[in-house]
Protein backbone atom coordinates (compact mmCIF):
# COMPACT_ATOMS: atom_id res chain seq x y z
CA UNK A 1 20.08 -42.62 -10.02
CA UNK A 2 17.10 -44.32 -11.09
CA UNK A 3 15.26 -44.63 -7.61
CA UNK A 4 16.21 -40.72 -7.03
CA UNK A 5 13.56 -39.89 -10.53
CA UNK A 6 10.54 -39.81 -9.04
CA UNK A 7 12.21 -37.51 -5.71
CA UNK A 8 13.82 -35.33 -8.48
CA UNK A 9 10.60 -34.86 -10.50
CA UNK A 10 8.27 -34.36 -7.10
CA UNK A 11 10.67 -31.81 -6.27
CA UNK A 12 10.39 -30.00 -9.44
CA UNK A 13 7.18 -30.05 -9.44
CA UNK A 14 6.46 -28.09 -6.32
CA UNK A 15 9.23 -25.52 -7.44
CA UNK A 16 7.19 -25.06 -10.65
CA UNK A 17 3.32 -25.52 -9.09
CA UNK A 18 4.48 -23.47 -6.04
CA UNK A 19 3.86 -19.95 -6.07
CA UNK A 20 5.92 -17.45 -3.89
CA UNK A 21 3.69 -14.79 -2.23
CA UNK A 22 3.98 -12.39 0.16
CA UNK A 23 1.57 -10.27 1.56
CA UNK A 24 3.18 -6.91 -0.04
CA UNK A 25 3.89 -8.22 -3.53
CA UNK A 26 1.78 -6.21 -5.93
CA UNK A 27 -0.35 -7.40 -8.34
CA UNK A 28 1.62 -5.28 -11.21
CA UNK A 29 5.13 -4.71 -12.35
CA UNK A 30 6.86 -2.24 -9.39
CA UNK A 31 8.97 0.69 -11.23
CA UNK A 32 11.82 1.67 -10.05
CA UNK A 33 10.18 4.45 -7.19
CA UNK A 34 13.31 5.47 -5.23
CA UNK A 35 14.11 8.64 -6.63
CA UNK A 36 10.13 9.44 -5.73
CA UNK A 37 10.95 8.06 -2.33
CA UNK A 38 13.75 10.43 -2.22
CA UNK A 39 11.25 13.33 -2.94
CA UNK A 40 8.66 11.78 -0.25
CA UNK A 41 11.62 11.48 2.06
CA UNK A 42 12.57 15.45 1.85
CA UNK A 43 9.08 16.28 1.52
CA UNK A 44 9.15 17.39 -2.19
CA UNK A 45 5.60 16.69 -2.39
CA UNK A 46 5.30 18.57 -5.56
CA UNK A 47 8.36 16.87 -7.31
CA UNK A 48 7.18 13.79 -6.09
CA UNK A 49 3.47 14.01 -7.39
CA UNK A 50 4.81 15.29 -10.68
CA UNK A 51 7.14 11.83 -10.89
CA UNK A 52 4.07 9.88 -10.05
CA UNK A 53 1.65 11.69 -12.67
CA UNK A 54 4.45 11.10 -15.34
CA UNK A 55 4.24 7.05 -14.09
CA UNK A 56 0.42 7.04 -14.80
CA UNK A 57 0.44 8.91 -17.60
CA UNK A 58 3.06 6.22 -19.63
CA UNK A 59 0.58 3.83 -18.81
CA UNK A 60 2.18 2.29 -15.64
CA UNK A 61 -0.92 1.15 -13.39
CA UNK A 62 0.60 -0.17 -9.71
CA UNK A 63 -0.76 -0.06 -6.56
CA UNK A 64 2.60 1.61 -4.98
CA UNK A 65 2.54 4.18 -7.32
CA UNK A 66 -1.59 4.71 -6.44
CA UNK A 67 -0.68 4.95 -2.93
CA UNK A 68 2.58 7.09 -3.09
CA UNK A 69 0.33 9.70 -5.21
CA UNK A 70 -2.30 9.76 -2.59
CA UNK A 71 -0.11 10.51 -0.03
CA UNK A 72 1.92 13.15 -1.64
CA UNK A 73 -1.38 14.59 -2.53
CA UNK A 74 -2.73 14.40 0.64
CA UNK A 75 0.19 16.11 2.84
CA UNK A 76 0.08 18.73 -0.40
CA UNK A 77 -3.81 19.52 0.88
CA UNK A 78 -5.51 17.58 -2.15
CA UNK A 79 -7.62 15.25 0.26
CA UNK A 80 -10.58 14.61 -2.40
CA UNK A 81 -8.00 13.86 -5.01
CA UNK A 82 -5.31 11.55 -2.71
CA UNK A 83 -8.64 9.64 -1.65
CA UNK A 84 -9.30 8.91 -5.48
CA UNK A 85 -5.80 7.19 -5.94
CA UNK A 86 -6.22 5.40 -2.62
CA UNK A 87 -8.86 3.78 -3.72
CA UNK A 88 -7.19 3.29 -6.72
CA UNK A 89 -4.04 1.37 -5.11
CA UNK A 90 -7.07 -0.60 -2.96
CA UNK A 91 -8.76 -1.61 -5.88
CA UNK A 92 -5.43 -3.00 -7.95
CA UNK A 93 -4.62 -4.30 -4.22
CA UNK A 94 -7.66 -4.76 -1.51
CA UNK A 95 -5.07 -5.86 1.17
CA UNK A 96 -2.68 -3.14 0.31
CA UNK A 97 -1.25 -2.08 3.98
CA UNK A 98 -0.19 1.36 3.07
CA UNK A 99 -3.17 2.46 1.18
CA UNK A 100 -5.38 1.16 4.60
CA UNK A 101 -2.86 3.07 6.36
CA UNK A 102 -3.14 6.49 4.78
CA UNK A 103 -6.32 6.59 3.73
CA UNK A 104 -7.46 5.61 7.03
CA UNK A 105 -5.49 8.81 8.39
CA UNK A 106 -6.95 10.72 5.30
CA UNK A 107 -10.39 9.45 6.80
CA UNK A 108 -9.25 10.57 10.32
CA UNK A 109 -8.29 13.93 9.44
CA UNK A 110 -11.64 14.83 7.70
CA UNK A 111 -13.43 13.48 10.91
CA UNK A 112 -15.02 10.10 9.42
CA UNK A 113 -13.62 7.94 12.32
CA UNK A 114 -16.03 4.92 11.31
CA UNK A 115 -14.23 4.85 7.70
CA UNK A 116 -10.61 4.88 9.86
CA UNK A 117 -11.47 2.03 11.92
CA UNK A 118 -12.76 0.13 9.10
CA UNK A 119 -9.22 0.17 7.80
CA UNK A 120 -8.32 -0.31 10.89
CA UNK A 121 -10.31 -3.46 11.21
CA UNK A 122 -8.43 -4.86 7.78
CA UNK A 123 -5.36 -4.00 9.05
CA UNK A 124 -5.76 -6.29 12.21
CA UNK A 125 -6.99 -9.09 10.02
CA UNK A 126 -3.79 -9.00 7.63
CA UNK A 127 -1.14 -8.09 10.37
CA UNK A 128 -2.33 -10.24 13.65
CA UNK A 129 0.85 -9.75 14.88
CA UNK A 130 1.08 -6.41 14.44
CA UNK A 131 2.94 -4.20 11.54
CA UNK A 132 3.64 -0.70 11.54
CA UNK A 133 0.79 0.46 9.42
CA UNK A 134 -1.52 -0.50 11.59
CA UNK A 135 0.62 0.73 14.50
CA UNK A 136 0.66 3.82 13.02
CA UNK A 137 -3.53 3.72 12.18
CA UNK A 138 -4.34 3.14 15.52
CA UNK A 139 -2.17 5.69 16.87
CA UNK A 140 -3.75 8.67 14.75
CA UNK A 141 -7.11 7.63 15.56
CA UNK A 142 -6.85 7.24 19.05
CA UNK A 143 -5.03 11.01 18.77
CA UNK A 144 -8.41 11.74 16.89
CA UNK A 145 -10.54 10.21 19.52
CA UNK A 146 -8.96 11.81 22.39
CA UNK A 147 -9.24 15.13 20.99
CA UNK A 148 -12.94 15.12 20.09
């Protein structure tokens, strides 16, 4: 038992010094955001920003919540408004894929195709592989491009 010690303690240590990441864990405590989701989902837009306003307002400051209140702002027709909370979610989260997402469609449907591809840009540089946020980026601006 002796000789397995130092094995035993190594091990622990890199459990302990070790941190678990991945590239959509946010950088705050993550409420409970299904029953928003559910709104999203059935296009509620105005349950589901009133949800998300009662979030901020207790104090809870996430980047999913950010981003799920700039979206339901944005398909409401707030566009100056969703783009505030965008930012928001990108500044608790710079490498937040859904915020780069919509606010790079927010940025294509008010014309400003250089802001899109800039997010498009990011996205390419945290999803090399590919990921459906930057599937989906691509797609509306190349919609956006083909129609100008």
């Amino acid at each position: 038992m002796r000789h397995l010690r130092p094995i035993l303690y190594a091990g622990l240590f890199l459990a302990v010094a070790t941190p678990a990441f991945a590239v959509d864990t946010p950088t705050a405590a993550t409420p409970d955001l299904s029953a928003i989701r559910a709104h999203i989902a059935a296009q509620d837009f105005k349950s589901a920003i009133t949800g998300l306003n009662a979030l901020v307002d207790s104090g809870v400051q996430n980047p999913d919540v950010y981003n799920l209140l700039g979206y339901s702002l944005r398909q409401s027709g707030d566009l100056t408004t969703a783009l505030t909370f965008y930012q928001k979610a990108l500044d608790f989260d710079p490498d937040h894929k859904g915020a780069l997402e919509y606010s790079g469609e927010l940025y294509v449907k008010i014309g400003d195709l250089g802001k899109a591809r800039a997010n498009e840009a990011r996205l390419k540089k945290l999803c090399p592989q590919g990921c459906e946020e930057l599937a989906d980026l691509s797609a509306a601006i190349t919609q956006a491009a083909g129609t100008n």
